[in-house]
C-alpha atoms as a PDB file:
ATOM      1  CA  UNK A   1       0.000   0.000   0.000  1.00  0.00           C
ATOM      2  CA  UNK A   2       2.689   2.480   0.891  1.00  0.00           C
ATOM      3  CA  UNK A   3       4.177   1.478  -2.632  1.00  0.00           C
ATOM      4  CA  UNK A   4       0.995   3.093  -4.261  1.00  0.00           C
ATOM      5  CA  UNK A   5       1.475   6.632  -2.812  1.00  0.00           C
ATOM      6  CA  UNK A   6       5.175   6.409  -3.373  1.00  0.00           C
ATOM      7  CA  UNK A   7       5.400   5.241  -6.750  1.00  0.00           C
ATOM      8  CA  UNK A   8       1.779   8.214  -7.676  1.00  0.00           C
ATOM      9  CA  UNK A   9       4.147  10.776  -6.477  1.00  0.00           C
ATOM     10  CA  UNK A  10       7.075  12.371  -9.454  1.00  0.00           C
ATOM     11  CA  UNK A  11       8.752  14.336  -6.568  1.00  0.00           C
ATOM     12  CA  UNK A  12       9.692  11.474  -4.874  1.00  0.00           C
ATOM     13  CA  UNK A  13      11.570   9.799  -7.834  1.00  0.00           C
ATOM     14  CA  UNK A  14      13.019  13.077  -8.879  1.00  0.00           C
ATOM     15  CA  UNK A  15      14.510  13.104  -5.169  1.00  0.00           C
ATOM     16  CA  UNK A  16      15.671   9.577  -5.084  1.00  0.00           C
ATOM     17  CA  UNK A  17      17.730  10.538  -8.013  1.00  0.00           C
ATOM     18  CA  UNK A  18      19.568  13.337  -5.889  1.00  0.00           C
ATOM     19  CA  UNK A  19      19.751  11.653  -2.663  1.00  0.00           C
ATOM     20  CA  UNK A  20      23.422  10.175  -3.221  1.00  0.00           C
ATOM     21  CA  UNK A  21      24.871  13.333  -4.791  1.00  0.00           C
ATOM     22  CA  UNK A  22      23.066  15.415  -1.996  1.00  0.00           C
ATOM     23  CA  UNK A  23      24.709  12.940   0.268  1.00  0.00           C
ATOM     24  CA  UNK A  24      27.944  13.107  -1.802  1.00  0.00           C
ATOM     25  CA  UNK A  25      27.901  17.225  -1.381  1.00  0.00           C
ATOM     26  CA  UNK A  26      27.018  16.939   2.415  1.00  0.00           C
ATOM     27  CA  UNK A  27      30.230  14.715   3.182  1.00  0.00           C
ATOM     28  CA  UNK A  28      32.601  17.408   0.570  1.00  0.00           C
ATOM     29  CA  UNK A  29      31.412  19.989   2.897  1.00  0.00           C
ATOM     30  CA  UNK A  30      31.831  18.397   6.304  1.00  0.00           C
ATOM     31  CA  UNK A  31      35.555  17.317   5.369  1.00  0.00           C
ATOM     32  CA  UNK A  32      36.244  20.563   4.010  1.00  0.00           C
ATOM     33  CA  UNK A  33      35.652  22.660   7.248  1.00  0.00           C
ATOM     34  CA  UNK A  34      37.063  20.024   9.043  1.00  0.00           C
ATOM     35  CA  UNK A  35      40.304  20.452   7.227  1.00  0.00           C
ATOM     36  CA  UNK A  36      39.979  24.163   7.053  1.00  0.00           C
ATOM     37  CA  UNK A  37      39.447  24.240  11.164  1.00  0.00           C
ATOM     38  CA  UNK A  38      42.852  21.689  11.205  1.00  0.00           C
ATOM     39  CA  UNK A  39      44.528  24.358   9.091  1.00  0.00           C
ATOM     40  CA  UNK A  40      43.326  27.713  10.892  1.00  0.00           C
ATOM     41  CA  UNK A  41      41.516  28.883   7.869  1.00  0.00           C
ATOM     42  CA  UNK A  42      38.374  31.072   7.520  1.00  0.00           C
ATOM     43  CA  UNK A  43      35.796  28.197   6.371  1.00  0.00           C
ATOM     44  CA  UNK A  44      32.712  30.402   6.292  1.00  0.00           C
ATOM     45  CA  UNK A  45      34.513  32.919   3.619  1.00  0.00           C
END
């Protein structure tokens, strides 16, 4: 049943085609100011 209002939805396929390169751009951003706090830089410039 929950199959039904998933698959009826085109939002929902449109965002399980971004998840992994949302997911992707999350983790590029977390280890960037993580290596920017390591290095003393300004990571919010």
């Amino acid at each position: 049943m929950m199959e039904l209002t998933l698959a009826g939805d085109p939002n929902v396929h449109l965002l399980m085609e971004l998840a992994p390169l949302m997911i992707i751009q999350l983790l590029y951003a977390v280890v960037t100011f993580l290596v920017c706090q390591k290095q003393n830089w300004n990571a919010c410039s």
